[in-house]
PDB file of N, CA and C in Angstrom:
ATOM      1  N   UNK A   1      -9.031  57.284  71.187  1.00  0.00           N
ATOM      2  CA  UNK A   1      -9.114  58.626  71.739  1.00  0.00           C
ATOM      3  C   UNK A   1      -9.683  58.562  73.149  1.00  0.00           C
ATOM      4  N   UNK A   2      -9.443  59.503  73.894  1.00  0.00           N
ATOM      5  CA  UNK A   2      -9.571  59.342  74.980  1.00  0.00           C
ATOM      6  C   UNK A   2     -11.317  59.404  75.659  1.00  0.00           C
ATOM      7  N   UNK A   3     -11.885  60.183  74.732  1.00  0.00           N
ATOM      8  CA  UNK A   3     -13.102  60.339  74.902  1.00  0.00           C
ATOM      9  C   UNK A   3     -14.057  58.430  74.418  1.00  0.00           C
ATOM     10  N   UNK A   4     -13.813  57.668  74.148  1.00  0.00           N
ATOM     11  CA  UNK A   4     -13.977  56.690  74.062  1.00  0.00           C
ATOM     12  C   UNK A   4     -13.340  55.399  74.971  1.00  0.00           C
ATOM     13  N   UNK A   5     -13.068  55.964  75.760  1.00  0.00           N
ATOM     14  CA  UNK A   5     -13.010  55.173  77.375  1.00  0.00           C
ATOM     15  C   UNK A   5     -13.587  55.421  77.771  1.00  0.00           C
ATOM     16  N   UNK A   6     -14.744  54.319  78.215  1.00  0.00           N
ATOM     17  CA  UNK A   6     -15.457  54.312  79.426  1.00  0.00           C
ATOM     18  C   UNK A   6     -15.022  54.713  80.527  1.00  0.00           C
ATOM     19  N   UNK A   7     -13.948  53.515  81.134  1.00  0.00           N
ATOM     20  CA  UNK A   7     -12.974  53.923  82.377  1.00  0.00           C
ATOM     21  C   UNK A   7     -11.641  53.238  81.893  1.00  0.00           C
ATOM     22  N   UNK A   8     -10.551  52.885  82.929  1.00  0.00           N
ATOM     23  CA  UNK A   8      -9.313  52.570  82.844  1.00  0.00           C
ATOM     24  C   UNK A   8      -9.864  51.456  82.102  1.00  0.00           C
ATOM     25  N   UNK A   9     -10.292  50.467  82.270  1.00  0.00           N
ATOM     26  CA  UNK A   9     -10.541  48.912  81.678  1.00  0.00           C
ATOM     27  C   UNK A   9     -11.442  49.079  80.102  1.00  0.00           C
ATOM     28  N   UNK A  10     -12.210  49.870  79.906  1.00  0.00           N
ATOM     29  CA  UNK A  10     -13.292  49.616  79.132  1.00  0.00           C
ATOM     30  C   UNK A  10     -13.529  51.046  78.166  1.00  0.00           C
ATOM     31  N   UNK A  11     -13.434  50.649  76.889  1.00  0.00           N
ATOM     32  CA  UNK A  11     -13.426  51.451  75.583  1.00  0.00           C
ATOM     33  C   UNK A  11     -14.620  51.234  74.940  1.00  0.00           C
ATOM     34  N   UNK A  12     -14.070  51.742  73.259  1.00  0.00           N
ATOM     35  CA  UNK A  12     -15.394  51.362  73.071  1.00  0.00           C
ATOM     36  C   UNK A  12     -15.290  51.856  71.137  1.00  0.00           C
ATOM     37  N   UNK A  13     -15.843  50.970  70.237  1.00  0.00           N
ATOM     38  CA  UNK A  13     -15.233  51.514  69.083  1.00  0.00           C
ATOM     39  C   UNK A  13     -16.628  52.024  68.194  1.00  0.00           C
ATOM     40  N   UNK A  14     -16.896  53.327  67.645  1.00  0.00           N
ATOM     41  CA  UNK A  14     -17.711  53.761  66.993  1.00  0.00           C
ATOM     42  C   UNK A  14     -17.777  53.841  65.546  1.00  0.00           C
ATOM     43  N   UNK A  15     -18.769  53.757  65.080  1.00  0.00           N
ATOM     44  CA  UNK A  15     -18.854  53.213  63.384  1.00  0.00           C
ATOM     45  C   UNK A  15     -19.386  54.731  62.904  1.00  0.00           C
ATOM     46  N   UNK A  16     -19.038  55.144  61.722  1.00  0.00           N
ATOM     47  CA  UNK A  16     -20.211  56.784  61.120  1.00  0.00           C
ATOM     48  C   UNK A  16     -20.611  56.507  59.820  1.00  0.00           C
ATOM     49  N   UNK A  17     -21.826  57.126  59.550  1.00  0.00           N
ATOM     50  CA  UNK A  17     -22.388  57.243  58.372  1.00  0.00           C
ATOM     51  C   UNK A  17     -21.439  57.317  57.019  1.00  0.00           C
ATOM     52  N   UNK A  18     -20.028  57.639  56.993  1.00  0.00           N
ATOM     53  CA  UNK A  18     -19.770  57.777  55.822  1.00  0.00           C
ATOM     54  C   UNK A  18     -18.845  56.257  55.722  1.00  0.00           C
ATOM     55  N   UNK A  19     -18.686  55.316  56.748  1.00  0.00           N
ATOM     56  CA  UNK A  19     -18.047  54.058  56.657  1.00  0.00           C
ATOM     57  C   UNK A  19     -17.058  53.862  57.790  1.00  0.00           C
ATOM     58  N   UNK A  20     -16.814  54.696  57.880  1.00  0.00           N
ATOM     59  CA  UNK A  20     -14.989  54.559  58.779  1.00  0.00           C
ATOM     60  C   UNK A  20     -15.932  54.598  60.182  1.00  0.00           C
ATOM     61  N   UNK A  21     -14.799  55.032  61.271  1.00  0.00           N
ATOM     62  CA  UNK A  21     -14.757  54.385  62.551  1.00  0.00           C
ATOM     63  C   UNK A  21     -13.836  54.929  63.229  1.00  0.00           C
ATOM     64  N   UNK A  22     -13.957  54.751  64.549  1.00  0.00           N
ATOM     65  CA  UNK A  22     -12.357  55.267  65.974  1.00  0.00           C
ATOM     66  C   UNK A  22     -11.384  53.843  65.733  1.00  0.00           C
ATOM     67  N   UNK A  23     -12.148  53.111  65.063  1.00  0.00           N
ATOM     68  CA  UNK A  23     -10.687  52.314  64.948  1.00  0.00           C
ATOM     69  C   UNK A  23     -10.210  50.773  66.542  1.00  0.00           C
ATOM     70  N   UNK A  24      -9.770  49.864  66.054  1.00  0.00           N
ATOM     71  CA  UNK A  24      -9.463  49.340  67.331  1.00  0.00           C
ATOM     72  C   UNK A  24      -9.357  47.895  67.485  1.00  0.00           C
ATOM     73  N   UNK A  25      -9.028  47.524  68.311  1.00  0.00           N
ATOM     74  CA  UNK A  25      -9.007  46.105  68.628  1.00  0.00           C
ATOM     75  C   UNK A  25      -9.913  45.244  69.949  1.00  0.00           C
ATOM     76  N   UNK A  26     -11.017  44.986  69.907  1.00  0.00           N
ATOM     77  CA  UNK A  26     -11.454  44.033  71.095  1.00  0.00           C
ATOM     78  C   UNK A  26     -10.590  42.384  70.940  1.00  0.00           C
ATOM     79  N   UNK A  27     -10.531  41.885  72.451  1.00  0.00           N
ATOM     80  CA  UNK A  27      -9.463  40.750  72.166  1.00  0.00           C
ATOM     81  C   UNK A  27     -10.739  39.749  73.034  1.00  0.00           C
ATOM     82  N   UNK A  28     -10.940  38.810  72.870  1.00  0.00           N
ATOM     83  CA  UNK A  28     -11.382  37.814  73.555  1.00  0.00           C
ATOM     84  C   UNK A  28     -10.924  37.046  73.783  1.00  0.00           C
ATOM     85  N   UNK A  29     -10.933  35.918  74.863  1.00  0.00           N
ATOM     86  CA  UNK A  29     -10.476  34.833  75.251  1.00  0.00           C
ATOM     87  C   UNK A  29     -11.153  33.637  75.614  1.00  0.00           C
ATOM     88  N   UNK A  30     -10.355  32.649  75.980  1.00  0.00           N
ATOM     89  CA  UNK A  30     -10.749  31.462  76.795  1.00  0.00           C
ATOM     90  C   UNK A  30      -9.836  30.072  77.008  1.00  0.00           C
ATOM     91  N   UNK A  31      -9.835  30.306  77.838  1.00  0.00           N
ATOM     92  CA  UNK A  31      -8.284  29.286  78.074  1.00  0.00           C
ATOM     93  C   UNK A  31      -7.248  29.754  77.224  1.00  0.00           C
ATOM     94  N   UNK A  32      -6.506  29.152  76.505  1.00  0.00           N
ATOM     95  CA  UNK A  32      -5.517  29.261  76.074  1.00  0.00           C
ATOM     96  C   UNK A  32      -5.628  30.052  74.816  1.00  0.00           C
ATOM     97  N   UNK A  33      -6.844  30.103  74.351  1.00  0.00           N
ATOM     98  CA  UNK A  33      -6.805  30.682  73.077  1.00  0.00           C
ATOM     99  C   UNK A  33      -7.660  32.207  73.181  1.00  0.00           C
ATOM    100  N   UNK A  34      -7.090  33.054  71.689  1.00  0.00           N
ATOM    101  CA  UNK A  34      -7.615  34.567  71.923  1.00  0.00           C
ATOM    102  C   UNK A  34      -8.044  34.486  70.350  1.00  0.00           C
ATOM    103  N   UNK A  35      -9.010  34.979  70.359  1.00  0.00           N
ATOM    104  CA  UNK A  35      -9.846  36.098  69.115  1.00  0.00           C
ATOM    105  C   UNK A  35      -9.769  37.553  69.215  1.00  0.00           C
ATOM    106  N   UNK A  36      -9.072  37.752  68.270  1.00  0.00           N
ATOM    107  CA  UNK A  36      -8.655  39.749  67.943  1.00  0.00           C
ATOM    108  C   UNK A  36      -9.460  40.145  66.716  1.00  0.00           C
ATOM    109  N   UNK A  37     -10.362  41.023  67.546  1.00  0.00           N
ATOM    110  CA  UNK A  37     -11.267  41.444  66.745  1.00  0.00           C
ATOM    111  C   UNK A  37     -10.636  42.773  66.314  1.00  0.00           C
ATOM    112  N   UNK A  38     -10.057  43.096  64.944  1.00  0.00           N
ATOM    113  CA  UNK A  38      -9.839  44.062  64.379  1.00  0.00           C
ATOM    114  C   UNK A  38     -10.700  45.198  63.731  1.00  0.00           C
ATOM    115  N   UNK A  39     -10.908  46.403  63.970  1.00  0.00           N
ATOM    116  CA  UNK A  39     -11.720  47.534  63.545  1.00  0.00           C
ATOM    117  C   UNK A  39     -10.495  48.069  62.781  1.00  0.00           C
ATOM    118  N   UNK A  40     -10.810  48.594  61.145  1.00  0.00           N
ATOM    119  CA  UNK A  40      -9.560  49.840  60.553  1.00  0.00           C
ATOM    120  C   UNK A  40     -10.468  51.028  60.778  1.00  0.00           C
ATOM    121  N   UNK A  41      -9.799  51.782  61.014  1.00  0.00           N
ATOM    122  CA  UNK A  41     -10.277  53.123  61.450  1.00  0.00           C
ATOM    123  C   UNK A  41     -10.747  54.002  60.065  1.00  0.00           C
ATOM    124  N   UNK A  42     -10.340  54.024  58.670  1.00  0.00           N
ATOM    125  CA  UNK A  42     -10.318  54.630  57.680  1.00  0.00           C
ATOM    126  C   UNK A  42     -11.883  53.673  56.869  1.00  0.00           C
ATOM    127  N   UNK A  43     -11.917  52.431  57.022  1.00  0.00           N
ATOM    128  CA  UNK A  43     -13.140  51.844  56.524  1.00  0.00           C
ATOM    129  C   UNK A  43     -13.825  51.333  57.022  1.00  0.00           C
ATOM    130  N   UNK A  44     -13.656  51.195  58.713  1.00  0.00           N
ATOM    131  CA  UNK A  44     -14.385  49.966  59.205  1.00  0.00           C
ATOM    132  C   UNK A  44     -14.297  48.680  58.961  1.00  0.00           C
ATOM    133  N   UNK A  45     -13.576  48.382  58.208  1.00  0.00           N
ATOM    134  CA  UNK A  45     -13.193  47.354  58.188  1.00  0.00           C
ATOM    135  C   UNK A  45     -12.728  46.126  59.443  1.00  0.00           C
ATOM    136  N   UNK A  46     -13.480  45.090  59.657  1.00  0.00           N
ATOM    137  CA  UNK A  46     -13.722  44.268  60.879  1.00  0.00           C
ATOM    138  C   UNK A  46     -12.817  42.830  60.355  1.00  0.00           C
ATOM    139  N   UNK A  47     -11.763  42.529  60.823  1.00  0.00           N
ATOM    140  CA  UNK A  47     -11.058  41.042  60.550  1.00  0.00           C
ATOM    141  C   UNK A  47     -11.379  40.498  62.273  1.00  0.00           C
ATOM    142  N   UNK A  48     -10.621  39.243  62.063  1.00  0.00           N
ATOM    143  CA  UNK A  48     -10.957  38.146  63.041  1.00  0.00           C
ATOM    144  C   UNK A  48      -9.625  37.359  62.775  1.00  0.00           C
ATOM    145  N   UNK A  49      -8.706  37.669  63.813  1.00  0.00           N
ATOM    146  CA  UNK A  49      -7.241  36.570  64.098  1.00  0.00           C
ATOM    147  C   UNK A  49      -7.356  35.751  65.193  1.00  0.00           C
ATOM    148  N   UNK A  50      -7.726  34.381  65.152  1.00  0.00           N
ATOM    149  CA  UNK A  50      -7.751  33.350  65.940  1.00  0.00           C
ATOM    150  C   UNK A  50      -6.324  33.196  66.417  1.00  0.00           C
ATOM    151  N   UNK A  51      -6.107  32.718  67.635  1.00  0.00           N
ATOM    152  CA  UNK A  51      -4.503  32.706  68.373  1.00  0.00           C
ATOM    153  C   UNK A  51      -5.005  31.122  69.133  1.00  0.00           C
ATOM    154  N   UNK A  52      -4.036  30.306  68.988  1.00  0.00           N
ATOM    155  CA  UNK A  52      -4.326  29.051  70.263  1.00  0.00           C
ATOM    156  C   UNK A  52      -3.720  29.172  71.194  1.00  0.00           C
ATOM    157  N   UNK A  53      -2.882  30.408  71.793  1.00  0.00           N
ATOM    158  CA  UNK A  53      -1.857  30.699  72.727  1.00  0.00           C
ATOM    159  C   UNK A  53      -0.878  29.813  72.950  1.00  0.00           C
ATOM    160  N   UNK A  54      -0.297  29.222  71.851  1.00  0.00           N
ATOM    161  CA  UNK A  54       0.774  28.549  71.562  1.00  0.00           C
ATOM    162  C   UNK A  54       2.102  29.347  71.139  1.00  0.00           C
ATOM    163  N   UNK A  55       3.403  29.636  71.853  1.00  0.00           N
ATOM    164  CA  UNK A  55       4.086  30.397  71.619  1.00  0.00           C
ATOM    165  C   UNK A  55       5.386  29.609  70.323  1.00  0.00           C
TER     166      UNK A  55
END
């Protein structure tokens, strides 16, 4: 949602008292490889997909 942008570059994902969340993806990097940090919006639910940027 839009109110959860900081600015053009930078968001931001919020957790609530009853479990759930805005939901979302932070991606990290480093060299070739990425970590996708998954938020579900309905539980909060947090996964972790490792990538080696190997196509």
């Amino acid at each position: 949602a839009q109110e959860d942008r900081v600015n053009a570059t930078t968001g931001r994902i919020r957790f609530f008292p009853d479990g759930s969340s805005t939901g979302g993806r932070v991606t990290l990097g480093r060299g070739t490889r990425e970590w996708h940090v998954n938020v579900g919006w309905l539980t909060g639910a947090v996964s972790v997909v490792v990538t080696d940027g190997r196509s």
